[in-house]
C-alpha atoms as a PDB file:
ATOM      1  CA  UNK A   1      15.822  73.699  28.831  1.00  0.00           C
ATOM      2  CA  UNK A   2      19.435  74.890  28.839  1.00  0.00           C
ATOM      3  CA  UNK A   3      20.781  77.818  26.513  1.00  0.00           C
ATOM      4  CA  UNK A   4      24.162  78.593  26.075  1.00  0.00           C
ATOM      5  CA  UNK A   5      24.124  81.550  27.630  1.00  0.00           C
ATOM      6  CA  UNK A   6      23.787  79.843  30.810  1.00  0.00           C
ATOM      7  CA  UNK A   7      26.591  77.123  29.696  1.00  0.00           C
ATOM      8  CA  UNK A   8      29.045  79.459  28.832  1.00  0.00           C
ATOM      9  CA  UNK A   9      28.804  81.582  31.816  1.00  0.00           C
ATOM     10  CA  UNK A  10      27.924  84.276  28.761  1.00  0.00           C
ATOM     11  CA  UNK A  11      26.912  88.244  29.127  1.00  0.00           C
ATOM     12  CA  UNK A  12      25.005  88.068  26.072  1.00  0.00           C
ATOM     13  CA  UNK A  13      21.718  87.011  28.231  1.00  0.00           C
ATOM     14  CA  UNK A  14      18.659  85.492  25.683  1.00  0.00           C
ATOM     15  CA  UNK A  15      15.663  87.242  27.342  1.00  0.00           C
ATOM     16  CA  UNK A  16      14.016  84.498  26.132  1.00  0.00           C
ATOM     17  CA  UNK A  17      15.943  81.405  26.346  1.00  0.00           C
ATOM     18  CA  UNK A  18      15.050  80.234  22.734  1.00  0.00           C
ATOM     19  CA  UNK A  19      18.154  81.182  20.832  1.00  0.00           C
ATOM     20  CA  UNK A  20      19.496  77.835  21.322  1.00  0.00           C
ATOM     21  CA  UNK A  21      16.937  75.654  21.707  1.00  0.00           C
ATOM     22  CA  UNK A  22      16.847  72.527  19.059  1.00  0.00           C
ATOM     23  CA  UNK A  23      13.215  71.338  18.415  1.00  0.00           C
ATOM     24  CA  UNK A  24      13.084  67.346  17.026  1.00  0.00           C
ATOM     25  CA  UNK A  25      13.932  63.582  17.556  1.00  0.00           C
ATOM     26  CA  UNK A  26      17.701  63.007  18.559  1.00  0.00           C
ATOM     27  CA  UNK A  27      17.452  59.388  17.200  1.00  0.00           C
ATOM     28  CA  UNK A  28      16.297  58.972  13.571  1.00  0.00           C
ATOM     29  CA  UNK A  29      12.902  56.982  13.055  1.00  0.00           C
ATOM     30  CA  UNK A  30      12.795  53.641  13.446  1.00  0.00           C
ATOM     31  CA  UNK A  31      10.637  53.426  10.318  1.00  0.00           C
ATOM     32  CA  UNK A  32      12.147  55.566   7.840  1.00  0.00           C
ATOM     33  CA  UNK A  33      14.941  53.036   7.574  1.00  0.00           C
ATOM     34  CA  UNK A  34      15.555  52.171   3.757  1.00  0.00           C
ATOM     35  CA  UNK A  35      14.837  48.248   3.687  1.00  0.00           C
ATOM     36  CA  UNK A  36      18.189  45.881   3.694  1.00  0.00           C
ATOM     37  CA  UNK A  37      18.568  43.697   0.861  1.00  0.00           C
ATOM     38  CA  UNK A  38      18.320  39.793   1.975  1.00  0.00           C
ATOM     39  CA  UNK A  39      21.310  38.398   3.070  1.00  0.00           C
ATOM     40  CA  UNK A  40      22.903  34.567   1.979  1.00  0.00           C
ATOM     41  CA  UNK A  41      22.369  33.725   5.425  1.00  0.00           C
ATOM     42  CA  UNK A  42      18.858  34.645   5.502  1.00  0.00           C
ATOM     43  CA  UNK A  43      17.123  32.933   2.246  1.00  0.00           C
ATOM     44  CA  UNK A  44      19.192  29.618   3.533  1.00  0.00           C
ATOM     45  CA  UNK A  45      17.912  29.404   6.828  1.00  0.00           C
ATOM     46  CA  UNK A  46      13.982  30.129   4.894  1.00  0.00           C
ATOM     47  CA  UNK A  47      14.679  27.073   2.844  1.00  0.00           C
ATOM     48  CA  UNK A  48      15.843  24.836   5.256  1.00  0.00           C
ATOM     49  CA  UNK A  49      13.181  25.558   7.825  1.00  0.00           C
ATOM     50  CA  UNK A  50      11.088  24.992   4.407  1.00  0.00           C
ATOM     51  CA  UNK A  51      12.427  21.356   3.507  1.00  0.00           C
ATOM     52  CA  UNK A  52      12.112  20.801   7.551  1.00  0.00           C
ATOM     53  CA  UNK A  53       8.935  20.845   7.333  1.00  0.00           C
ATOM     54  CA  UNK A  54       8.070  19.724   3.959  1.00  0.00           C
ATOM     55  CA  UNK A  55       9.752  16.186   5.425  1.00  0.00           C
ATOM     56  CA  UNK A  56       8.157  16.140   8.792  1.00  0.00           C
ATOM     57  CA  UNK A  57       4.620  16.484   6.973  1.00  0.00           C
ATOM     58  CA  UNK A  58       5.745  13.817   4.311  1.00  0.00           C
ATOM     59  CA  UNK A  59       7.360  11.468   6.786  1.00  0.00           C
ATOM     60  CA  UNK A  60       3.696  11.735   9.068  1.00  0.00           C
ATOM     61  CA  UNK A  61       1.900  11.136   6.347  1.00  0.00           C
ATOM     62  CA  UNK A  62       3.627   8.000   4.818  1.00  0.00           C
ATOM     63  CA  UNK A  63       3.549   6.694   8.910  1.00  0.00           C
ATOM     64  CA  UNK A  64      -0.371   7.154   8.416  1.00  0.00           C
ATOM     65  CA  UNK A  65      -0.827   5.039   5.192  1.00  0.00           C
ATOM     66  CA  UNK A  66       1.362   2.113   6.557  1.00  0.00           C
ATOM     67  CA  UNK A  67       0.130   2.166   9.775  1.00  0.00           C
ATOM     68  CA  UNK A  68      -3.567   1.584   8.374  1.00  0.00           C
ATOM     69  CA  UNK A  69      -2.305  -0.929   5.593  1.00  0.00           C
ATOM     70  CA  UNK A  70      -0.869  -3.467   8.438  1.00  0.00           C
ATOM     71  CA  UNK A  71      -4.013  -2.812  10.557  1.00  0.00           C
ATOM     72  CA  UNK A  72      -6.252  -4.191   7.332  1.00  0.00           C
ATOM     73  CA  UNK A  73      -3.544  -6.880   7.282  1.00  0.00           C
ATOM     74  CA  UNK A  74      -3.521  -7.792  10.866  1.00  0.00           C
ATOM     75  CA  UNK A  75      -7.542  -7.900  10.423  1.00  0.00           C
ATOM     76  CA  UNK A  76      -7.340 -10.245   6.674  1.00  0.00           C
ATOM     77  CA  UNK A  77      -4.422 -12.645   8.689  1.00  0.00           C
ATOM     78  CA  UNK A  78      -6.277 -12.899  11.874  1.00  0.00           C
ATOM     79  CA  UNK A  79      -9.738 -13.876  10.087  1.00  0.00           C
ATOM     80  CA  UNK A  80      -7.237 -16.181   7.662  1.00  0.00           C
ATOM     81  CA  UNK A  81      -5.629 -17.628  10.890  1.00  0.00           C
ATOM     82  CA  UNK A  82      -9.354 -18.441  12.026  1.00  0.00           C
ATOM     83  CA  UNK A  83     -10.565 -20.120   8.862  1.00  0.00           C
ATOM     84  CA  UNK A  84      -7.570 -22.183   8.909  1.00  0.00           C
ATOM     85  CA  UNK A  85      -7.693 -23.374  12.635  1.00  0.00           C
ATOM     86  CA  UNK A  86      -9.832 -26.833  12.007  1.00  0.00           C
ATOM     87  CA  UNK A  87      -7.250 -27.917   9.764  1.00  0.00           C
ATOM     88  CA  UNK A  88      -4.876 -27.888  12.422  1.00  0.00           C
ATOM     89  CA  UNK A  89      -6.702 -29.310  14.589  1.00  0.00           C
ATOM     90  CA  UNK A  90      -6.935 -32.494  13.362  1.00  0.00           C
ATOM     91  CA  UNK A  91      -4.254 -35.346  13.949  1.00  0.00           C
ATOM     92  CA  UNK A  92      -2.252 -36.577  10.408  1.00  0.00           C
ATOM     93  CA  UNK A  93      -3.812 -39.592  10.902  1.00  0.00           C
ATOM     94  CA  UNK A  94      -7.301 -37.747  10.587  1.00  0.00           C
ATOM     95  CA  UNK A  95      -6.242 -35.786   7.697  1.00  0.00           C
ATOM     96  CA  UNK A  96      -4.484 -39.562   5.557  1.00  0.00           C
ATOM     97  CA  UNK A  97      -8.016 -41.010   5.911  1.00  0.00           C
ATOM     98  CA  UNK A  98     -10.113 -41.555   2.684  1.00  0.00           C
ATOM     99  CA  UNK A  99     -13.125 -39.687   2.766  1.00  0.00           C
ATOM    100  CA  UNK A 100     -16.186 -40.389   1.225  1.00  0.00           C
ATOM    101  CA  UNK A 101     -16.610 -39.373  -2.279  1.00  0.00           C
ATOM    102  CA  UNK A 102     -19.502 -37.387  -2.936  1.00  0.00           C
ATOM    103  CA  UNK A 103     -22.521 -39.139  -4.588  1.00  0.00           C
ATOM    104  CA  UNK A 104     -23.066 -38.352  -8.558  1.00  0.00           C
ATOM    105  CA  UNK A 105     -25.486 -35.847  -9.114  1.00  0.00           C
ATOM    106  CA  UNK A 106     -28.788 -36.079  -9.738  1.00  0.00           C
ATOM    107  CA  UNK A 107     -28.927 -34.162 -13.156  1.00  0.00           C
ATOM    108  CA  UNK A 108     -25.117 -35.318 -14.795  1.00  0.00           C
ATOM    109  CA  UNK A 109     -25.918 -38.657 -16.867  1.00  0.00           C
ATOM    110  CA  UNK A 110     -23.999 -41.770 -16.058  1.00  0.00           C
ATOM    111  CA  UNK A 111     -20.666 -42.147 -17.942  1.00  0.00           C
ATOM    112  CA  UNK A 112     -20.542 -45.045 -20.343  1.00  0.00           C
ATOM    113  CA  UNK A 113     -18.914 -47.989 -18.822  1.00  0.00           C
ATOM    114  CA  UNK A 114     -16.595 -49.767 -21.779  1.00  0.00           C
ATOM    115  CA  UNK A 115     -13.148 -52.058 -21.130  1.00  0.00           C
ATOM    116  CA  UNK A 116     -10.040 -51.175 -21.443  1.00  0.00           C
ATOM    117  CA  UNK A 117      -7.796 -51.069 -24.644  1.00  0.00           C
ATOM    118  CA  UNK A 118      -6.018 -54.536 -24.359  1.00  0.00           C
ATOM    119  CA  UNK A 119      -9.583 -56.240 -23.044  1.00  0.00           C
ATOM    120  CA  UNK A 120     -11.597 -55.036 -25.741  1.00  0.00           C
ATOM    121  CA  UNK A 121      -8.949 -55.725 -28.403  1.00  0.00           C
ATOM    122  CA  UNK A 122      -8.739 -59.262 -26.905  1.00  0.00           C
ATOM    123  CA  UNK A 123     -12.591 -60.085 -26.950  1.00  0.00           C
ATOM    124  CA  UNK A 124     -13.236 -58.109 -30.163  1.00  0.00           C
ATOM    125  CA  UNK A 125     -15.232 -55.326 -28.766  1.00  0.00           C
ATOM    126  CA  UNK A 126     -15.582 -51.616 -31.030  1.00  0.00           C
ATOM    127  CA  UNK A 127     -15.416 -49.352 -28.263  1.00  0.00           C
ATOM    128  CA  UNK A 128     -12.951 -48.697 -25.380  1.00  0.00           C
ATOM    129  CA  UNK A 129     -12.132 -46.703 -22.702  1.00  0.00           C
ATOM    130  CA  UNK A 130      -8.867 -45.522 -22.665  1.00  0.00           C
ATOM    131  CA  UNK A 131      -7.711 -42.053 -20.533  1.00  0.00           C
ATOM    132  CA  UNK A 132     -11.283 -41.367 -19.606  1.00  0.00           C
ATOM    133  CA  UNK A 133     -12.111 -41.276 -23.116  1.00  0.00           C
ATOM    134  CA  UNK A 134     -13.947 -43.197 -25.490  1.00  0.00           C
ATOM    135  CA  UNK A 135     -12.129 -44.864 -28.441  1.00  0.00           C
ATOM    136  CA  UNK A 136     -13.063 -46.750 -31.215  1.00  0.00           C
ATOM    137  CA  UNK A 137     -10.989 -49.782 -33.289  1.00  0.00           C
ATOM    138  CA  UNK A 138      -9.434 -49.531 -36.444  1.00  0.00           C
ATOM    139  CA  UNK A 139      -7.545 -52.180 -38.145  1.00  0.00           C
ATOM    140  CA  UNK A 140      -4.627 -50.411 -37.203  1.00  0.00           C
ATOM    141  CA  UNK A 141      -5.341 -49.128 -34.040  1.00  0.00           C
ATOM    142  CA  UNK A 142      -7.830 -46.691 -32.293  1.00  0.00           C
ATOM    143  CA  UNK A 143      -9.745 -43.327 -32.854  1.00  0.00           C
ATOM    144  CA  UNK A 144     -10.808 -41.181 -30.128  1.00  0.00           C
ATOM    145  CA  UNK A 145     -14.433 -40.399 -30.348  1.00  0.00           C
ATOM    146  CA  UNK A 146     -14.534 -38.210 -28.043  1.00  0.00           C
ATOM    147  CA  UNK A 147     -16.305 -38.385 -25.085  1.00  0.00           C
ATOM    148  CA  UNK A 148     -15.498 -39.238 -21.493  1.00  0.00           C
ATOM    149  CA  UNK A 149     -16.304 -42.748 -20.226  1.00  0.00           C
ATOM    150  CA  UNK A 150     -15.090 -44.845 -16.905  1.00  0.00           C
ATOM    151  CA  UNK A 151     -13.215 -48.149 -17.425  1.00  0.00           C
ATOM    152  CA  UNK A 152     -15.255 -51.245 -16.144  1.00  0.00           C
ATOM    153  CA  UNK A 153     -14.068 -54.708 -15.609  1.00  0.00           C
ATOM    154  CA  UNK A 154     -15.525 -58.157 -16.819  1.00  0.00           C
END
């Protein structure tokens, strides 16, 4: 503790030394600071650190959905690819080959078996098969009954 007394080289002597003495903080308070208003600078770089990560969450989550999606597609190709594989397999001459036609069923009733148009109109006949379908002669022509029926041959 220094008075001025002793500074100055003084004869006025404080008995005490207290004359001088200042009590307190030299610095003001870090805390009694009146708050600065925000600056341009400030709310910008908030935003963009904002929209920063607002993409990098977005962009994550649109690699997560498409990433899964070809996965399920990979899976549905690969099982496709497998289904496929006997047709491959076989030689063209293999797949040009007439196969078997499968036999009638038991419960569908046999078609009706009438000529053709120009062979019933030649022997006289009523009925015809014409297209799959049964037809009956008019003078002038024929009607379609309606009803399917195969073509046979005399």
């Amino acid at each position: 503790m220094t008075t001025t007394s002793d500074r100055e080289g003084g004869a006025a002597p404080d008995p005490d030394g207290f004359a001088t003495v200042r009590f307190g903080r030299r610095h003001p308070a870090a805390g009694r600071r009146e708050p600065e208003p925000l600056r341009f600078r400030d709310v910008f770089a908030a935003v963009l650190l904002a929209l920063c990560v607002f993409s990098i969450a977005q962009g994550l989550i649109v690699w997560y959905v498409v990433s899964t999606e070809l996965e399920r597609m990979q899976r549905e190709m690969a099982t496709f690819v497998e289904s496929m594989e006997p047709a491959w397999t076989q030689t063209p001459a293999e797949l040009h080959t007439p196969r078997a036609r499968g036999r009638a069923s038991a419960h569908a009733p046999p078609l009706p078996g009438y000529p053709g148009p120009v062979t019933a109109k030649a022997n006289g006949a009523s009925h015809a098969c014409a297209g799959g379908r049964t037809v009956r002669r008019l003078p002038n022509g024929w009607e379609d009954v309606g009803g399917r029926c195969r073509a046979t041959s005399q």
